[in-house]
Protein backbone atom coordinates (compact mmCIF):
# COMPACT_ATOMS: atom_id res chain seq x y z
CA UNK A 1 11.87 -20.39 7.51
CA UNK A 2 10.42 -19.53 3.99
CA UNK A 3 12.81 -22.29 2.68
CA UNK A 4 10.51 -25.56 4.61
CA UNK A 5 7.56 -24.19 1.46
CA UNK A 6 9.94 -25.51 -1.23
CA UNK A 7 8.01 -28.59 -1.93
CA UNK A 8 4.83 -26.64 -1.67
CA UNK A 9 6.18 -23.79 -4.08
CA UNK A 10 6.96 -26.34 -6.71
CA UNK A 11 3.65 -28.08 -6.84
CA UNK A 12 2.08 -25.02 -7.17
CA UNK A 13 4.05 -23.30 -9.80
CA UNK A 14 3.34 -26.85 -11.37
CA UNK A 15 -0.29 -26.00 -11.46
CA UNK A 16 0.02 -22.89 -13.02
CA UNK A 17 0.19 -20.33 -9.97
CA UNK A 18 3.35 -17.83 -11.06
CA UNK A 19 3.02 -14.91 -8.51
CA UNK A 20 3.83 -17.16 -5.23
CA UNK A 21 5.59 -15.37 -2.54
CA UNK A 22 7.56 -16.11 0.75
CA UNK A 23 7.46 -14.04 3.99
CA UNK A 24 10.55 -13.97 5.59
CA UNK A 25 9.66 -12.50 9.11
CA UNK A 26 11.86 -11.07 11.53
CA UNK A 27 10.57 -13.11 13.84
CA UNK A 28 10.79 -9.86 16.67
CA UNK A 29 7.14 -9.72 17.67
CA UNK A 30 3.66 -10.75 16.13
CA UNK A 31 3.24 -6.88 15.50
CA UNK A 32 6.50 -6.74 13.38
CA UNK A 33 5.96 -9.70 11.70
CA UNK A 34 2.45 -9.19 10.76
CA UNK A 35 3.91 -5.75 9.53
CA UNK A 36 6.27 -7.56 7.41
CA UNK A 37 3.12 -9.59 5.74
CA UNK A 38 1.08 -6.71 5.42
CA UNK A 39 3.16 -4.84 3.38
CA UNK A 40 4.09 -7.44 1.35
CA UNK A 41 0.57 -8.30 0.44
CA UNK A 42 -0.10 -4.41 -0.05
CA UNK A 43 2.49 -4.68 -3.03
CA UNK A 44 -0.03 -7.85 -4.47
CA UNK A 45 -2.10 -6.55 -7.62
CA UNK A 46 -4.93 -8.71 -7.25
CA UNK A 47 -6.43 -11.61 -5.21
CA UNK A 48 -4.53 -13.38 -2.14
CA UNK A 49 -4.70 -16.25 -0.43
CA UNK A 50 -2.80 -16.66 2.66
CA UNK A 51 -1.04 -19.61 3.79
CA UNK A 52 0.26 -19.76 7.29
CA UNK A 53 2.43 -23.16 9.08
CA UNK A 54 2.90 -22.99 12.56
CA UNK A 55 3.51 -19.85 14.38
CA UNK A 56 2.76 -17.89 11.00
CA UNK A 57 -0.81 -18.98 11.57
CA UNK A 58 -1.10 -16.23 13.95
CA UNK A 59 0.70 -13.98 11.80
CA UNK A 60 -1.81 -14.58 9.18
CA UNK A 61 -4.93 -14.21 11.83
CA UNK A 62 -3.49 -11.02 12.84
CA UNK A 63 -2.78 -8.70 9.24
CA UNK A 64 -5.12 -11.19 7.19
CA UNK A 65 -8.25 -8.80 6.96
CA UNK A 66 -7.09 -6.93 4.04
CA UNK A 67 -9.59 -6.53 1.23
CA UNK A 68 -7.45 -8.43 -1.44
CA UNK A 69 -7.23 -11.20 0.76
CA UNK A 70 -9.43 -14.10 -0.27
CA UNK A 71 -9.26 -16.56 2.12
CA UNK A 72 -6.79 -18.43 4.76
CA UNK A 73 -4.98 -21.73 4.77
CA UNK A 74 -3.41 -22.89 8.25
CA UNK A 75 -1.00 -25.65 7.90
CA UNK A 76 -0.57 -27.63 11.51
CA UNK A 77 -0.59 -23.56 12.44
CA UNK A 78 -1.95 -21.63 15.25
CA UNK A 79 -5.40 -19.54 14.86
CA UNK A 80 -5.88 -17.58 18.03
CA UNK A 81 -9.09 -16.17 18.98
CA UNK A 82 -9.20 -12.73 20.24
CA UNK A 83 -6.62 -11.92 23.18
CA UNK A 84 -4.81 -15.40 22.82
CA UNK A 85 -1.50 -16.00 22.28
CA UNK A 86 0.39 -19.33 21.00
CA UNK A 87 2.51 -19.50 24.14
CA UNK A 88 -0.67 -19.54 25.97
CA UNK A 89 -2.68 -22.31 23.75
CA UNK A 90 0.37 -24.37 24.04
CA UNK A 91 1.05 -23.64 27.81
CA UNK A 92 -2.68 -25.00 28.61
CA UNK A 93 -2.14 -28.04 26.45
CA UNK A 94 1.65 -28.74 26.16
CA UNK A 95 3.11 -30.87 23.03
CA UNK A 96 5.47 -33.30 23.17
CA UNK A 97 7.93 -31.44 22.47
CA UNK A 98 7.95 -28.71 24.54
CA UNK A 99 11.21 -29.24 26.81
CA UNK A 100 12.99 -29.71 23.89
CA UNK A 101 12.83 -25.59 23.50
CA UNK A 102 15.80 -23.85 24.91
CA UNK A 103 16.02 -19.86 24.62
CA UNK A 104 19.33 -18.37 24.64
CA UNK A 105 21.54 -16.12 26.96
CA UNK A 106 19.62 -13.07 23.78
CA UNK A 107 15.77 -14.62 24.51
CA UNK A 108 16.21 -16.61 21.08
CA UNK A 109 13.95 -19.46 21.50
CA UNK A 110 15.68 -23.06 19.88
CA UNK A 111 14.52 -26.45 19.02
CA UNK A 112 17.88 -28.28 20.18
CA UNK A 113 19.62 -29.99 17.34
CA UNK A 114 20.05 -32.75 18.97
CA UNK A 115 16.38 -33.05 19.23
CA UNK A 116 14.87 -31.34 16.01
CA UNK A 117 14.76 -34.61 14.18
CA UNK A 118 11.89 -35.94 16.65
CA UNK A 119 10.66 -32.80 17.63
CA UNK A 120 9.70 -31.10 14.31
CA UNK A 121 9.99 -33.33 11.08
CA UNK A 122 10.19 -37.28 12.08
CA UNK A 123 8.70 -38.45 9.03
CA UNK A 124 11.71 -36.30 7.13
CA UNK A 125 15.09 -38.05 6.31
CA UNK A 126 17.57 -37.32 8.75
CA UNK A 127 19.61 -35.24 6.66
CA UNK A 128 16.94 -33.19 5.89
CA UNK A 129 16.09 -32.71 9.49
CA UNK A 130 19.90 -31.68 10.16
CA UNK A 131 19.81 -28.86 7.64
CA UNK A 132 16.62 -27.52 9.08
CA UNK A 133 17.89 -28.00 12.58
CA UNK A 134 20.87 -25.93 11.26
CA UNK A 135 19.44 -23.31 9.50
CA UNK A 136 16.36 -23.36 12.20
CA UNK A 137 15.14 -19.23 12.41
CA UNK A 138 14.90 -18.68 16.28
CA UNK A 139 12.05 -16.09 17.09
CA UNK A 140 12.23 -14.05 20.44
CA UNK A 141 10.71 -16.18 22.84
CA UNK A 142 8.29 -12.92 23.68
CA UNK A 143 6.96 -13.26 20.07
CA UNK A 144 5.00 -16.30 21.25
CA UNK A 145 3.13 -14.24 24.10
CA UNK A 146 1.81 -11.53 21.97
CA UNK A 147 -2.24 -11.92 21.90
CA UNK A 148 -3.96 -11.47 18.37
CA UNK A 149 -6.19 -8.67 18.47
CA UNK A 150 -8.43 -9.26 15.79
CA UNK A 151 -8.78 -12.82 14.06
CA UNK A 152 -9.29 -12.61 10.12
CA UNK A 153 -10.61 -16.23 10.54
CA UNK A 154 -13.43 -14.60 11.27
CA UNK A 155 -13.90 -12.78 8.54
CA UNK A 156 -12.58 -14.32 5.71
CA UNK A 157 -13.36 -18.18 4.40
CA UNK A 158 -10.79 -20.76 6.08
CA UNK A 159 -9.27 -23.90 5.56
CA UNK A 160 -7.50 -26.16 8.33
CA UNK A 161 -4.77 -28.88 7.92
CA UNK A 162 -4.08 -31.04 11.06
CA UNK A 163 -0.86 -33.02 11.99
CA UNK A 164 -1.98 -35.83 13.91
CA UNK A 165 1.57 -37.12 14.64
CA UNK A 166 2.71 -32.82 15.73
CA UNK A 167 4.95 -32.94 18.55
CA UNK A 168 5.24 -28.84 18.38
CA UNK A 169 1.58 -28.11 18.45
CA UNK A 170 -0.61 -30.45 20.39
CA UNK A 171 -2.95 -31.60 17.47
CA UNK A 172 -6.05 -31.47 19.84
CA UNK A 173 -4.93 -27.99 20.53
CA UNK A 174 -4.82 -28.13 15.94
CA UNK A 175 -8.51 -29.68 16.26
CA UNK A 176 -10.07 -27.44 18.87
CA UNK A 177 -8.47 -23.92 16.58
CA UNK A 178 -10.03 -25.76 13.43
CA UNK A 179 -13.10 -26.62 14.90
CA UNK A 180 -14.00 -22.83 16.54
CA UNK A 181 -13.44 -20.78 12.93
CA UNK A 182 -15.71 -23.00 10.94
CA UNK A 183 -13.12 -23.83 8.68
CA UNK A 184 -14.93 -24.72 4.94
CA UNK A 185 -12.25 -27.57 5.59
CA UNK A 186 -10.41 -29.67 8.15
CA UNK A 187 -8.23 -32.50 6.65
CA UNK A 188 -5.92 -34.43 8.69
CA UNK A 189 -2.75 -35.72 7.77
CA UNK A 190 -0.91 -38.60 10.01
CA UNK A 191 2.25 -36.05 9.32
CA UNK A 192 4.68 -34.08 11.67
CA UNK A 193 4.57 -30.68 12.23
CA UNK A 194 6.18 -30.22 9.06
CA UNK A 195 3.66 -31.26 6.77
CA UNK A 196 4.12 -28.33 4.71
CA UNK A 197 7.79 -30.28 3.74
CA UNK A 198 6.93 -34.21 4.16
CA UNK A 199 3.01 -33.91 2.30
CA UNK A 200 4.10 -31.16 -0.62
CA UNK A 201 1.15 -32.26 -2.31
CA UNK A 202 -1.77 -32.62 -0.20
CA UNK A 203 -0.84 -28.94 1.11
CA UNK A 204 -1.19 -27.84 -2.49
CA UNK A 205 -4.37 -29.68 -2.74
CA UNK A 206 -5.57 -27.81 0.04
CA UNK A 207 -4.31 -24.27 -1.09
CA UNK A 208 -5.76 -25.11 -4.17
CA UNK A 209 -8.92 -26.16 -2.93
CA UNK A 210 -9.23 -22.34 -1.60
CA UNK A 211 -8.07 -20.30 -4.27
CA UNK A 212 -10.79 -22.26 -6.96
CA UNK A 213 -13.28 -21.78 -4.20
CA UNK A 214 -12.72 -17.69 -3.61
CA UNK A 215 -12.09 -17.21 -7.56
CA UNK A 216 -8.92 -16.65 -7.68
């Protein structure tokens, strides 16, 4: 959900970067999400980076070739190559956490509260990690088989941020993604998968480091 950027959206706006925005996908299928982004960033007057945590990575692989974008930040986020999926990267290497993911009777896929805590943010307070598991957006468990058809990692200048301590996406699966698109640059942060939420900061570094490096 848009809502785990908070941190993030503060730093930045602390910086001096006023036109941030938020996808909120529908979460229906990579096509439909990357849709969603794609005419949102059609609206931008200007320069773009894109920023992308976990399955959004994809999304932003997928609809970030437009001209005004300048560049790509993954955060612990998957980067498919051509006719790869992120069921299928984490089906060959398998993360911790992956029995804790239960679809519904609908093909809603779920972290189980019970086990969101130590599945997705572990280095979050446990009262944050019960409003997240709460308020957790549940894709269609389909959305997670749809191959990218043309990476924009390829194309446009990238930057990589690594959770060592992800239990949602392997992070040799994070290193091997990183490592293949030539990123301009790989940190590595002994975080969770929600790094985006528990290192505010050195995500903003990171975004920052892109936009002064495209001109934005």
């Amino acid at each position: 959900g848009a809502a785990h950027w908070a941190g993030v959206i503060k730093e930045l706006h602390k910086r001096g970067y006023h036109d941030l925005h938020a996808v909120e996908n529908p979460l229906t299928s990579l096509a439909d999400d990357a849709e969603r982004t794609r005419k949102m960033v059609k609206q931008i007057k200007g320069p773009v980076i894109l920023v992308g945590h976990s399955y959004g990575g994809a999304v932003i692989t997928e609809m970030g070739d437009l001209p005004n974008v300048k560049g790509l930040v993954y955060v612990a986020a998957f980067a498919p190559d051509a006719g790869e999926s992120p069921g299928g990267i984490s089906q060959a290497k398998p993360p911790e956490a992956f029995p804790n993911l239960a679809p519904d009777s609908d093909g809603y896929l779920w972290i189980k509260q019970d086990k969101f805590h130590e599945s997705f943010c572990q280095d979050l307070p446990e009262a944050d990690a019960l409003v997240m598991a709460v308020t957790q957006k549940a894709p269609l468990a389909s959305t997670f088989g749809d191959n990218v058809t043309a990476p924009a990692w390829k194309v446009k200048p990238s930057w990589y941020q690594i959770s060592t301590h992800d239990h949602m996406i392997h992070p040799e699966n994070q290193k091997m993604m990183s490592a293949r698109m030539n990123a301009k640059n790989i940190i590595s942060l002994a975080a969770s998968h929600a790094s985006l939420a528990s290192h505010p900061e050195e995500i903003a570094d990171l975004i920052d480091e892109a936009a002064s490096e495209t001109g934005y």
